[in-house]
Protein backbone atom coordinates (compact mmCIF):
# COMPACT_ATOMS: atom_id res chain seq x y z
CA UNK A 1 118.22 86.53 99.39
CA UNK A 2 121.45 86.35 97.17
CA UNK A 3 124.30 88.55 97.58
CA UNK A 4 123.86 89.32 94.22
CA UNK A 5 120.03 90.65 95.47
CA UNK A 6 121.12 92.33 98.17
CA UNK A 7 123.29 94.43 96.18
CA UNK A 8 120.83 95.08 93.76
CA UNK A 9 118.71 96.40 96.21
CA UNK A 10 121.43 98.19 98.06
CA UNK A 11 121.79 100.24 94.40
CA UNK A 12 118.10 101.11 94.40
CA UNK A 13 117.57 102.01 98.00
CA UNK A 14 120.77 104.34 97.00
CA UNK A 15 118.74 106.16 94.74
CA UNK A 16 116.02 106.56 97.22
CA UNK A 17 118.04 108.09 99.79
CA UNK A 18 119.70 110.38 97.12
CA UNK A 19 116.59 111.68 96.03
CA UNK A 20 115.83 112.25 99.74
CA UNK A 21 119.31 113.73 100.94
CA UNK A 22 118.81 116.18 97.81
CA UNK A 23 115.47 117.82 99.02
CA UNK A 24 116.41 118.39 102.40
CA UNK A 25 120.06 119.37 101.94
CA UNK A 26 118.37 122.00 99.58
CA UNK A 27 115.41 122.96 102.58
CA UNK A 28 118.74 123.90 104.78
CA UNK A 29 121.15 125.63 102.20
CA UNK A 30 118.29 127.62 100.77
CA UNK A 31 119.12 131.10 103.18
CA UNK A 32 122.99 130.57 102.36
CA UNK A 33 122.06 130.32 98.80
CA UNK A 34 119.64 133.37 98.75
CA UNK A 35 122.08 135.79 100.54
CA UNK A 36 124.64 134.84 98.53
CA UNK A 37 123.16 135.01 95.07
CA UNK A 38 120.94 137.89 96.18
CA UNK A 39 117.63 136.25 94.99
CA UNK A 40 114.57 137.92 96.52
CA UNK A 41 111.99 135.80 98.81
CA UNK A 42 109.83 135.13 95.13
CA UNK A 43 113.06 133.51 93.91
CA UNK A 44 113.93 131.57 96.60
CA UNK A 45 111.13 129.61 97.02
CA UNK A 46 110.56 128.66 93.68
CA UNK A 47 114.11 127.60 93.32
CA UNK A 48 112.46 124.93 95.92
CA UNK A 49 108.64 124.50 94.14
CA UNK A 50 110.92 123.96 90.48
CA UNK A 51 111.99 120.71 92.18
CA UNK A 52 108.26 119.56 93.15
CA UNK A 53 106.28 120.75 89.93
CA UNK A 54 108.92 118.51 88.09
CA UNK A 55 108.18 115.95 90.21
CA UNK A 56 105.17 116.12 90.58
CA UNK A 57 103.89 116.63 86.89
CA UNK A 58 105.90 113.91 86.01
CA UNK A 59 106.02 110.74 88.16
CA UNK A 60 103.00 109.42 86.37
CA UNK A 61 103.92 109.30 82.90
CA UNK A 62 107.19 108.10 84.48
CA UNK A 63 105.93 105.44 85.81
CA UNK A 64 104.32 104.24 82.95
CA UNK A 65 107.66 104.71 81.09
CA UNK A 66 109.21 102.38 82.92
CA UNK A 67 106.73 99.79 81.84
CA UNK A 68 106.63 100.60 78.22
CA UNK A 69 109.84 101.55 77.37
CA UNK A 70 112.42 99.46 79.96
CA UNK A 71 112.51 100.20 83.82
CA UNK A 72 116.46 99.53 83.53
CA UNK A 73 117.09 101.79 80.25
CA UNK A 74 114.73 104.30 82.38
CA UNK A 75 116.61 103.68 85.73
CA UNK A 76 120.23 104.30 84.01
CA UNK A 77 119.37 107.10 81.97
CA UNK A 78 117.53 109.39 83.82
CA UNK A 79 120.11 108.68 86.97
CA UNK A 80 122.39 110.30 84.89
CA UNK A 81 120.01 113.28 84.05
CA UNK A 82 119.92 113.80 87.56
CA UNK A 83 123.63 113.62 88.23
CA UNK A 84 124.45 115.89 85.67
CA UNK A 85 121.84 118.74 86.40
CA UNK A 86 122.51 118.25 89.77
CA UNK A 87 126.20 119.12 89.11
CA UNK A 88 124.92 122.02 86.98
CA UNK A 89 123.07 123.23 90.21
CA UNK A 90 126.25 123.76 91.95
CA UNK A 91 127.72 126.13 89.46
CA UNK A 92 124.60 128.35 88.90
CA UNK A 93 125.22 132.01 89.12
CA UNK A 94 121.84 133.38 88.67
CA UNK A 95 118.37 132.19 90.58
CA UNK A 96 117.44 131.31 86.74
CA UNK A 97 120.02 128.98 86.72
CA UNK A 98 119.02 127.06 89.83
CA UNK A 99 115.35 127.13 89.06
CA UNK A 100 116.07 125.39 85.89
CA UNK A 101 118.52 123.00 87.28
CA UNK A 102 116.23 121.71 89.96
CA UNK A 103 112.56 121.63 87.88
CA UNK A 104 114.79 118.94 85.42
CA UNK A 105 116.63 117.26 88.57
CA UNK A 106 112.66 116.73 89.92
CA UNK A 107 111.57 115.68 86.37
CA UNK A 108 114.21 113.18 86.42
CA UNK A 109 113.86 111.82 90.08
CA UNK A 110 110.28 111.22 88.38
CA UNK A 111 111.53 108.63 85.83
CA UNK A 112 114.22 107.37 88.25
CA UNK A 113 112.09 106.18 91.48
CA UNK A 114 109.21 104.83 89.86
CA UNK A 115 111.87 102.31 87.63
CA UNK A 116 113.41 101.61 91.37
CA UNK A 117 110.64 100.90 93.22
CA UNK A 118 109.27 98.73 90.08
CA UNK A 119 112.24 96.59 89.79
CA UNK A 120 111.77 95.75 93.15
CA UNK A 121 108.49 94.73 92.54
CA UNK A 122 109.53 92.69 89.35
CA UNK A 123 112.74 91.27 90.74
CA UNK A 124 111.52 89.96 93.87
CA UNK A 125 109.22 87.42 95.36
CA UNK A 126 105.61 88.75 95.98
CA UNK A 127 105.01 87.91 100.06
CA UNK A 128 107.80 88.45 102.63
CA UNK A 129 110.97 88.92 100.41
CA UNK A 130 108.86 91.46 98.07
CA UNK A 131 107.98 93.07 101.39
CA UNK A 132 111.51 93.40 103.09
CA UNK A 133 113.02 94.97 100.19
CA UNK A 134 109.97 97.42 99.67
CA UNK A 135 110.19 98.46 103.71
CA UNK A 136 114.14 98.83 103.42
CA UNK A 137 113.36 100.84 100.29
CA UNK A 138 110.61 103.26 102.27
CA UNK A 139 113.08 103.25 105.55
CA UNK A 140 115.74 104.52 102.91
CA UNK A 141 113.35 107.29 101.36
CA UNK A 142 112.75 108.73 105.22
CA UNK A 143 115.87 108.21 106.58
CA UNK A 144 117.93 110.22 103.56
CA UNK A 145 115.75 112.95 104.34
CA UNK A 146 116.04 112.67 107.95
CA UNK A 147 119.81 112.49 107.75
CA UNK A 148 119.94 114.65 104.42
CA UNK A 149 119.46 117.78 106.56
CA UNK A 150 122.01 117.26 109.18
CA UNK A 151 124.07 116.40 106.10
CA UNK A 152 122.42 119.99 104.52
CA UNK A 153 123.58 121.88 107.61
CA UNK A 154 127.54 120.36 107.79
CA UNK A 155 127.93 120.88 104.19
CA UNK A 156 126.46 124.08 104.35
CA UNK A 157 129.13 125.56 107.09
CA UNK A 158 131.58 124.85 103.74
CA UNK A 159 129.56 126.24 100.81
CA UNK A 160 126.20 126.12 99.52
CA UNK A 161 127.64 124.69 96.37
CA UNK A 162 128.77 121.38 98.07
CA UNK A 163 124.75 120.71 98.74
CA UNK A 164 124.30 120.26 94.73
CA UNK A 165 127.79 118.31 94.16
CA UNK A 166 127.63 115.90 96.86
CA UNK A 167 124.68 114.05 95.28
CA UNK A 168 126.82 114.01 92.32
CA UNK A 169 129.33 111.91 93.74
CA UNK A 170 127.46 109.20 95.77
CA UNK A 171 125.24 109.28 91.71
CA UNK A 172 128.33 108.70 90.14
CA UNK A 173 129.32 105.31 92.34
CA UNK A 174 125.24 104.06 92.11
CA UNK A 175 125.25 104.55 88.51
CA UNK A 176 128.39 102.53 88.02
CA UNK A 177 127.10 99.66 90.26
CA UNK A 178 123.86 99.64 88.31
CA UNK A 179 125.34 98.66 84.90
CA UNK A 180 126.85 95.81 86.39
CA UNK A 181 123.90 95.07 88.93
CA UNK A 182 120.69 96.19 87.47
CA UNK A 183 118.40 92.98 85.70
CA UNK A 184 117.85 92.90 81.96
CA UNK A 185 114.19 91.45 82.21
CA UNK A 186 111.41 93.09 83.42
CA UNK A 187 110.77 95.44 80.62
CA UNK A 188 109.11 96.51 77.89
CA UNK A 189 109.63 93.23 76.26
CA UNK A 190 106.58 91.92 78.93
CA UNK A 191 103.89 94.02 76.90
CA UNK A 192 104.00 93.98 73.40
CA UNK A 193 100.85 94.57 72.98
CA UNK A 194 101.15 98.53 74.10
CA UNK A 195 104.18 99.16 72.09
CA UNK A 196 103.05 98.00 68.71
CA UNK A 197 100.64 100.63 68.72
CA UNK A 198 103.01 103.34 69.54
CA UNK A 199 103.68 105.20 72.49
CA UNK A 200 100.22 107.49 74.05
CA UNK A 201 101.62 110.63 73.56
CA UNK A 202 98.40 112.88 73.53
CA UNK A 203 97.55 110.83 77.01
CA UNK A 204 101.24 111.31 78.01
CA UNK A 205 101.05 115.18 77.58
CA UNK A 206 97.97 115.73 78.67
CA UNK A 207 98.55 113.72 82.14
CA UNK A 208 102.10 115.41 82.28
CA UNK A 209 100.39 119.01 82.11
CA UNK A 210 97.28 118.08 84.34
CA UNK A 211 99.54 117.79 87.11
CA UNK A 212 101.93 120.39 86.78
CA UNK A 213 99.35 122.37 86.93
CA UNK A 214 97.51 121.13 89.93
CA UNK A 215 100.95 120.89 91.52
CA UNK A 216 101.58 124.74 90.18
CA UNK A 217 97.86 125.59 92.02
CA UNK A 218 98.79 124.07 95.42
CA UNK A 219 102.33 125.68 95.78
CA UNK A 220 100.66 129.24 94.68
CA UNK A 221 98.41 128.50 97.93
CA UNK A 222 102.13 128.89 100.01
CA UNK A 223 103.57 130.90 98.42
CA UNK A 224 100.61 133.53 97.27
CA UNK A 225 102.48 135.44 94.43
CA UNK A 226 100.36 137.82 92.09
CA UNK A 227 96.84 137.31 92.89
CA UNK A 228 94.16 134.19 93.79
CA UNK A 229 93.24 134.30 89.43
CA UNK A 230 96.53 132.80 88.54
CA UNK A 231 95.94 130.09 91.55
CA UNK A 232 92.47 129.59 90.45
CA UNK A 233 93.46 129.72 86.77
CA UNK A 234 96.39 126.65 87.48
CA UNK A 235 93.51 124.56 88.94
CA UNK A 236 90.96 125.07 86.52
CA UNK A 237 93.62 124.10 83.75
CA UNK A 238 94.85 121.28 85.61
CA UNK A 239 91.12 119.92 85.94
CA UNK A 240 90.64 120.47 82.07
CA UNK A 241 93.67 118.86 81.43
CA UNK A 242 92.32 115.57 83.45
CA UNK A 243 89.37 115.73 81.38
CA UNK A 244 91.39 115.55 78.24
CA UNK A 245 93.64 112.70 79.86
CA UNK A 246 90.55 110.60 80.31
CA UNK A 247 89.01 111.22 77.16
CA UNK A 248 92.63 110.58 75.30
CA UNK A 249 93.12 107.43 77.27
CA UNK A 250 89.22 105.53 76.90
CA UNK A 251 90.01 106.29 73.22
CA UNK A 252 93.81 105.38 73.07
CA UNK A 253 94.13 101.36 71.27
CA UNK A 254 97.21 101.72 73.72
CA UNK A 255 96.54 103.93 76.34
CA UNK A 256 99.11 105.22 78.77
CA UNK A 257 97.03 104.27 81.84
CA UNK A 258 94.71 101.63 82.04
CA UNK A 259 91.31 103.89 83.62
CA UNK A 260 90.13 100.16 85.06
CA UNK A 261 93.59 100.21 87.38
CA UNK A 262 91.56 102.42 89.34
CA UNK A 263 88.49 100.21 90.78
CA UNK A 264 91.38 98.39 92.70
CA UNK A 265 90.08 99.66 95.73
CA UNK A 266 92.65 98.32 97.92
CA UNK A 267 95.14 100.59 95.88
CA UNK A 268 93.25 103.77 96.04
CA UNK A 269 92.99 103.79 99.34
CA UNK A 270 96.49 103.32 99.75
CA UNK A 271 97.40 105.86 97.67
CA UNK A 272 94.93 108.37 99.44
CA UNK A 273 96.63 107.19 102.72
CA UNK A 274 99.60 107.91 102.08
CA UNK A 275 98.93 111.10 100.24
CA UNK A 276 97.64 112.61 103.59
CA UNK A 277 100.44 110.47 105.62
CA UNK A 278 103.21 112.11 103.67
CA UNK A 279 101.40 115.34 103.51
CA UNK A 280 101.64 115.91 107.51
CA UNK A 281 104.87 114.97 107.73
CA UNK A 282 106.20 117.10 105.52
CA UNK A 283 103.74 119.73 107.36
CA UNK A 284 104.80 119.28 110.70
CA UNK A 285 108.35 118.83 109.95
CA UNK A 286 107.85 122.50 108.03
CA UNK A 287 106.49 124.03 110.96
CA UNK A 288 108.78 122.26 113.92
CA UNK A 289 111.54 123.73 111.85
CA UNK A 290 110.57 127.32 111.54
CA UNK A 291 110.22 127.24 115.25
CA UNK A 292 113.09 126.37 116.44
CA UNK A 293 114.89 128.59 113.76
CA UNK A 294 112.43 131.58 113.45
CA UNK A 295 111.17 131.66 117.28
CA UNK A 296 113.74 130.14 119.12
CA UNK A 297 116.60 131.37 117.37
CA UNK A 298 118.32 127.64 116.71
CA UNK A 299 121.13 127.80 114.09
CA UNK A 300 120.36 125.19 110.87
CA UNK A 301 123.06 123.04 112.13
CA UNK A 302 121.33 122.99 115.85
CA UNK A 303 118.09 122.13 114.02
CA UNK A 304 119.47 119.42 111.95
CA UNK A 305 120.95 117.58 115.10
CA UNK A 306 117.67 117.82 116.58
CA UNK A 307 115.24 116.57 114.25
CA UNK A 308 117.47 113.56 112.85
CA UNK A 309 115.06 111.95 116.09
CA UNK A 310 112.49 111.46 113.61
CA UNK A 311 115.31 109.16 111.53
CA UNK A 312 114.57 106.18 113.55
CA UNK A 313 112.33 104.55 110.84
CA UNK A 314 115.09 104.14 108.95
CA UNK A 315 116.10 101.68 111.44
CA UNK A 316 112.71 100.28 112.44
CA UNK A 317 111.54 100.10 108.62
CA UNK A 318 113.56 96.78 107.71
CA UNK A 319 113.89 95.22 111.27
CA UNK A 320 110.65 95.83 113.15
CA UNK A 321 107.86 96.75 110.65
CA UNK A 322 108.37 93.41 108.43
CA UNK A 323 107.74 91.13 111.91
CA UNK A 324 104.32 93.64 112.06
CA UNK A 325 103.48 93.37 109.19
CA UNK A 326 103.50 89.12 108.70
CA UNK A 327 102.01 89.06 112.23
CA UNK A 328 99.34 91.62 111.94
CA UNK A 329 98.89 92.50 108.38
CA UNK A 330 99.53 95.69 106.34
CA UNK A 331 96.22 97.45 107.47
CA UNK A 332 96.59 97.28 110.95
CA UNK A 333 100.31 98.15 111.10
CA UNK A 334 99.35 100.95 108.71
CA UNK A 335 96.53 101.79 111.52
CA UNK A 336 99.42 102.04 114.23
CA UNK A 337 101.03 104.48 112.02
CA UNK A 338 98.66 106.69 111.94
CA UNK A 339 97.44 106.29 115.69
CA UNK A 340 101.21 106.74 116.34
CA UNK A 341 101.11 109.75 114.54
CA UNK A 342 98.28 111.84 115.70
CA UNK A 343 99.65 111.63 119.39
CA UNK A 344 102.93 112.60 118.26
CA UNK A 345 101.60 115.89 116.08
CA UNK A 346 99.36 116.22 119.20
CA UNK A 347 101.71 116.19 121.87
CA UNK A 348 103.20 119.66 119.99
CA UNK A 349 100.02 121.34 119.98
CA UNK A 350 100.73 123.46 122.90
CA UNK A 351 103.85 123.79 122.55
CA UNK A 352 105.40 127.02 124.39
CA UNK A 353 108.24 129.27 123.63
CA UNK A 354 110.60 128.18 126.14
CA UNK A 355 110.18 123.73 126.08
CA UNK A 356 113.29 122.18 126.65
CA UNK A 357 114.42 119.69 124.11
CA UNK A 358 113.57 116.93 126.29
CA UNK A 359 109.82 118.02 125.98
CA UNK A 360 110.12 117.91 122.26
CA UNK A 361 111.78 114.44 122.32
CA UNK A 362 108.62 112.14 122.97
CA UNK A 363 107.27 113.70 119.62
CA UNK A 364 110.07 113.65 117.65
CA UNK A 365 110.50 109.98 118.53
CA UNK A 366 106.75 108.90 118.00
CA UNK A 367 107.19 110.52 114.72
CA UNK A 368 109.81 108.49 113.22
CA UNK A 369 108.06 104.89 114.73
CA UNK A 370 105.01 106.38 113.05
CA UNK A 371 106.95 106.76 109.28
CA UNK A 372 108.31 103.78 109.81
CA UNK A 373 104.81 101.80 110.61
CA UNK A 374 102.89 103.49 107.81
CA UNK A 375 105.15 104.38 104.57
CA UNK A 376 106.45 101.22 104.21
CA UNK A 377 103.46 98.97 104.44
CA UNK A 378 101.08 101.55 102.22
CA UNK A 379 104.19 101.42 99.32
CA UNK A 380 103.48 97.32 99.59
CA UNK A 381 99.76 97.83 99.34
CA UNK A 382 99.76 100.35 96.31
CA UNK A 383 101.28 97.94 94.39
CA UNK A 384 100.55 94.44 95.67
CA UNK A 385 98.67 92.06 93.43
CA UNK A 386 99.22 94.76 90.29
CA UNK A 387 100.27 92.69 87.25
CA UNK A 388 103.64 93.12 86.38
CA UNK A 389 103.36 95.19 83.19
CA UNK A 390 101.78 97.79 85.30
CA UNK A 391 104.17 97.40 88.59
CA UNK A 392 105.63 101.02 86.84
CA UNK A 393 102.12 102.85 86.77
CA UNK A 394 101.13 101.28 90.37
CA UNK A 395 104.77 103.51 91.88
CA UNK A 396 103.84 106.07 89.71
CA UNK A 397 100.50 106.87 91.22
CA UNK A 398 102.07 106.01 94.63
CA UNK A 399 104.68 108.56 94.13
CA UNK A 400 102.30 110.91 92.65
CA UNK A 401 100.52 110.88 95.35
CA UNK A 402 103.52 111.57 97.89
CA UNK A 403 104.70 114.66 96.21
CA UNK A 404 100.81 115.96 96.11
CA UNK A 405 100.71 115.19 99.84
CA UNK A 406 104.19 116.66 100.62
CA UNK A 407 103.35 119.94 98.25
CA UNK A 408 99.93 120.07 99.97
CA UNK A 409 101.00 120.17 103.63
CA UNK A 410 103.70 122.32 103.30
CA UNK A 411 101.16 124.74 101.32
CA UNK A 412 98.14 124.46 103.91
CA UNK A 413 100.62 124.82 107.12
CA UNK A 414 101.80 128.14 105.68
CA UNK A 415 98.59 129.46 105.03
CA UNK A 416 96.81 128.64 108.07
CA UNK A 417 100.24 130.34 109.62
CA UNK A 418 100.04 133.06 107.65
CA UNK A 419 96.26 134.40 108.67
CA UNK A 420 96.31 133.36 111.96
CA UNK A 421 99.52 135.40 111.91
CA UNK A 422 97.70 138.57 110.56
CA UNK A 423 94.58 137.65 112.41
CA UNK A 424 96.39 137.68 116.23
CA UNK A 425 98.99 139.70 116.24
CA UNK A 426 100.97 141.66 118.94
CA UNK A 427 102.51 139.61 121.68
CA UNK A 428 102.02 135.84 121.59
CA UNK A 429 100.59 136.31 117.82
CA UNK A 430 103.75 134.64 116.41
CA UNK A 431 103.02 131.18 119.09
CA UNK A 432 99.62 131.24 118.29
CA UNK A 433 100.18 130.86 114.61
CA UNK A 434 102.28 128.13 115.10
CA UNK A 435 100.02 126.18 117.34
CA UNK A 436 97.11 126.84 114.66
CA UNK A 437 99.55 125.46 111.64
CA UNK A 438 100.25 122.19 113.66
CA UNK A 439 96.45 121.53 113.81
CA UNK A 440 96.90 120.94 110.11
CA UNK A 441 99.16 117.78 110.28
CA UNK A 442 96.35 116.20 113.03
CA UNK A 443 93.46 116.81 110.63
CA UNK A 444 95.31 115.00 108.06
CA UNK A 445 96.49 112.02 109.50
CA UNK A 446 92.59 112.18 110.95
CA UNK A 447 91.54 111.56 107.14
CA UNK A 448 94.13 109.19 106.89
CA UNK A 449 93.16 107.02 109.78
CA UNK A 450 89.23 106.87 108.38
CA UNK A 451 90.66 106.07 105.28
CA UNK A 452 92.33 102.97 106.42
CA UNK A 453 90.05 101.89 109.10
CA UNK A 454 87.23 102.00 106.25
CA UNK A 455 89.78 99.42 104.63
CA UNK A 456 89.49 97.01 108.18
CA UNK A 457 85.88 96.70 107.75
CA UNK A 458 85.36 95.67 104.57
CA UNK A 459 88.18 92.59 105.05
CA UNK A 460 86.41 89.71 104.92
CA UNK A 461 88.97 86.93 106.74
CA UNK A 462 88.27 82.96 105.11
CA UNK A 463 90.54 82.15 108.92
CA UNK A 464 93.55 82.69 110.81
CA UNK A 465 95.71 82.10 107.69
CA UNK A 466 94.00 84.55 105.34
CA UNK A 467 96.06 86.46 103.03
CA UNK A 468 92.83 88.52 102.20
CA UNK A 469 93.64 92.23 103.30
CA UNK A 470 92.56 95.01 101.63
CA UNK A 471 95.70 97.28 101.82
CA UNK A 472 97.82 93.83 101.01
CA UNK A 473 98.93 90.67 102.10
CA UNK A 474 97.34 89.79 106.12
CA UNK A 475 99.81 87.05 106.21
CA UNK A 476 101.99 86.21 103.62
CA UNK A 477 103.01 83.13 102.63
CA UNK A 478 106.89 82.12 102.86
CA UNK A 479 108.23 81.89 99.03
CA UNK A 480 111.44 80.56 97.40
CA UNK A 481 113.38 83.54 96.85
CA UNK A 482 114.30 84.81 93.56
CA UNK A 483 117.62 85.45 93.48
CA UNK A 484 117.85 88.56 91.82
């Protein structure tokens, strides 16, 4: 590639790792922040769900946005939106204030990745090009939020504050490298025939209150609040809500989602893979936290040094997994992901009260070469062979599907913690719930190993050259790069 392409993609793998530094730099501050606002427990942990509901409810009609209206007018202006609420964050006074701040930082993350992840798709070759810059983009993604929360713990020794206005800063310097950097083409100007008809806005509500609802239902599931109605009552909403969104958009002359996107089976499935990928992740990196903190008494700072372990993809990602991936193909690298990750959630199972770091190491380890196998080659599949108007709708259903996962295993890790807590009790009770959480993260990336294996049988190989894969390219041909 260019120079000029590698600094285009250096811009949007910034954003990446920004959005990622600014969840987990958040995940460590959050006690500093609560003592010293004086928020109750309630407070606190929505000041964390705002983030993912706007997120979440979001990143589809996002997507789509991007397509429709201009990835690079979306890109620039809700990186700003994000910079300046962000900013905001840091100055909050009241739990109010921060829940605010973060539900419209997460709404605009929503617009802004999506547009990134598109452009990439737009700006670069489809085969191996296409694929190194979408695997340096995914190593990015883990590795901010690897590094974001040893970042989260040094920042936090000088002020909570410095966790929201740190992202400002490194916003500030992407957003001035994208004006100069980002590509005029790409945008709405490729489909016409949508915008003439005006933009889907009963779809586009409907689909944006469908899943803030849904995501609304599975956070209640962690954090309980005021009864199992209001849970139940978010869910049954949310699945109304769909309802309408279909009707809206097989009636729409220019719907916001085309409904016939979805027989691409190859995409589905990738999208369902890493749904339960990124779900027990985010799972067992909840739970391996709270026990070195809660039952081994590890300061934040302690804990951030010794997770960053699992921050190796970000170095595998663009080095190793491309060579995988054009020797093996995307479904059998995605395969060793998920193999790689159900011994490493499985090593922990039994894990005891006093195991020395070393014994934690081998799982820490085979966690990040697990992220960095799977993430990036599912991110190629959800959107490889999509046309290019709907490259923004293909990373909006990925990322969709990431923030369900993410909200999902945090959610079912804390409740399976939180009976088995009340169900054994007395001495050992508190190890005994945290070996029953961990079984969570196994029985996920369980589902997500059928998942792709199901994908393996139906490939149907025309020789040793095939490109024919079902979650993407088996070996892609060499193109001329595109400059940027």
């Amino acid at each position: 590639m260019s120079a000029r392409a590698w600094g285009l993609l250096l811009v949007l793998c910034g954003t990446i790792f920004l959005e990622g530094i600014d969840v987990a730099m958040l995940a460590v501050a959050i006690p500093s922040i609560r003592a010293d606002l004086d928020l109750s427990t309630g407070t606190a942990a929505w000041v964390m769900s705002a983030y993912i509901l706007g997120y979440a409810g979001f990143t589809l009609l996002g997507g789509r946005a991007a397509d429709l209206l201009g990835r690079r007018r979306m890109f620039l202006i809700w990186l700003t939106v994000f910079l300046l609420f962000s900013g905001l964050g840091g100055f909050a006074t009241e739990g109010w204030m921060l829940i605010v701040a973060r539900f419209i930082t997460g709404v605009s993350a929503a617009f802004m990745t999506p547009a990134a992840m598109s452009i990439i798709t737009t700006s670069y070759e489809e085969g191996p090009q296409r694929n190194r810059a979408l695997l340096v983009f995914a190593g990015t993604a883990a590795g901010g939020f690897s590094l974001g929360v040893v970042i989260g713990g040094l920042l936090t020794q000088l002020g909570w504050r410095w966790v929201f206005f740190a992202p400002v800063l490194l916003a500030g310097v992407l957003l001035i490298a994208a004006l100069r950097l980002l590509p005029r083409t790409g945008a709405a100007a490729q489909v016409p025939d949508k915008t003439e008809h005006g933009f889907d806005l009963p779809g586009a509500a409907a689909a944006a209150g469908a899943m803030m609802l849904l995501a609304a239902g599975v956070v209640r599931l962690e954090h309980g609040g005021s009864g199992w109605q209001l849970t139940a009552g978010a869910f049954a909403g949310g699945l109304l809500l769909v309802y309408v969104f279909v009707v809206a958009e097989r009636r729409s002359a220019a719907p916001l989602v085309r409904l016939a996107i979805f027989r691409r089976a190859a995409m589905v499935r990738a999208d369902l893979g890493a749904l339960l990928f990124v779900g027990s992740f985010f799972g067992f990196q909840f739970m391996a936290t709270l026990y070195l903190q809660e039952l081994r008494g590890w300061s934040s700072l302690e804990t951030s040094f010794a997770l960053v372990l699992m921050g190796l993809d970000a170095i595998l990602a663009p080095t190793l997994t491309p060579r995988l991936v054009n020797r093996f193909g995307n479904t059998r690298v995605v395969l060793g992901g998920f193999v790689a990750a159900i011994v490493a959630y499985g090593l922990f199972l039994p894990v005891g009260s006093d195991w020395s770091y070393a014994m934690m190491t081998p799982t820490l380890i085979l966690t990040g070469v697990a992220f960095a196998l799977a993430y990036g080659p599912l991110s190629i599949a959800a959107t490889d062979g999509v046309a290019p108007e709907e490259q923004g709708l293909a990373s909006g259903l990925l990322h969709t599907s990431t923030q369900f996962g993410s909200a999902i295993g945090i959610s079912a890790v804390t409740a399976v913690y939180g009976l088995a807590s009340t169900a054994s009790g007395g001495a050992g009770g508190e190890l005994g719930a945290f070996r029953a959480a961990l079984v969570v993260p196994v029985v996920m990336v369980l589902l997500g190993l059928a998942v792709t294996a199901t994908g393996l049988r139906r490939r149907k190989p025309r020789g040793p050259h095939s490109p024919e894969d079902v979650l993407g390219p088996a070996r892609p041909t060499a193109l001329t790069p595109s400059g940027d």
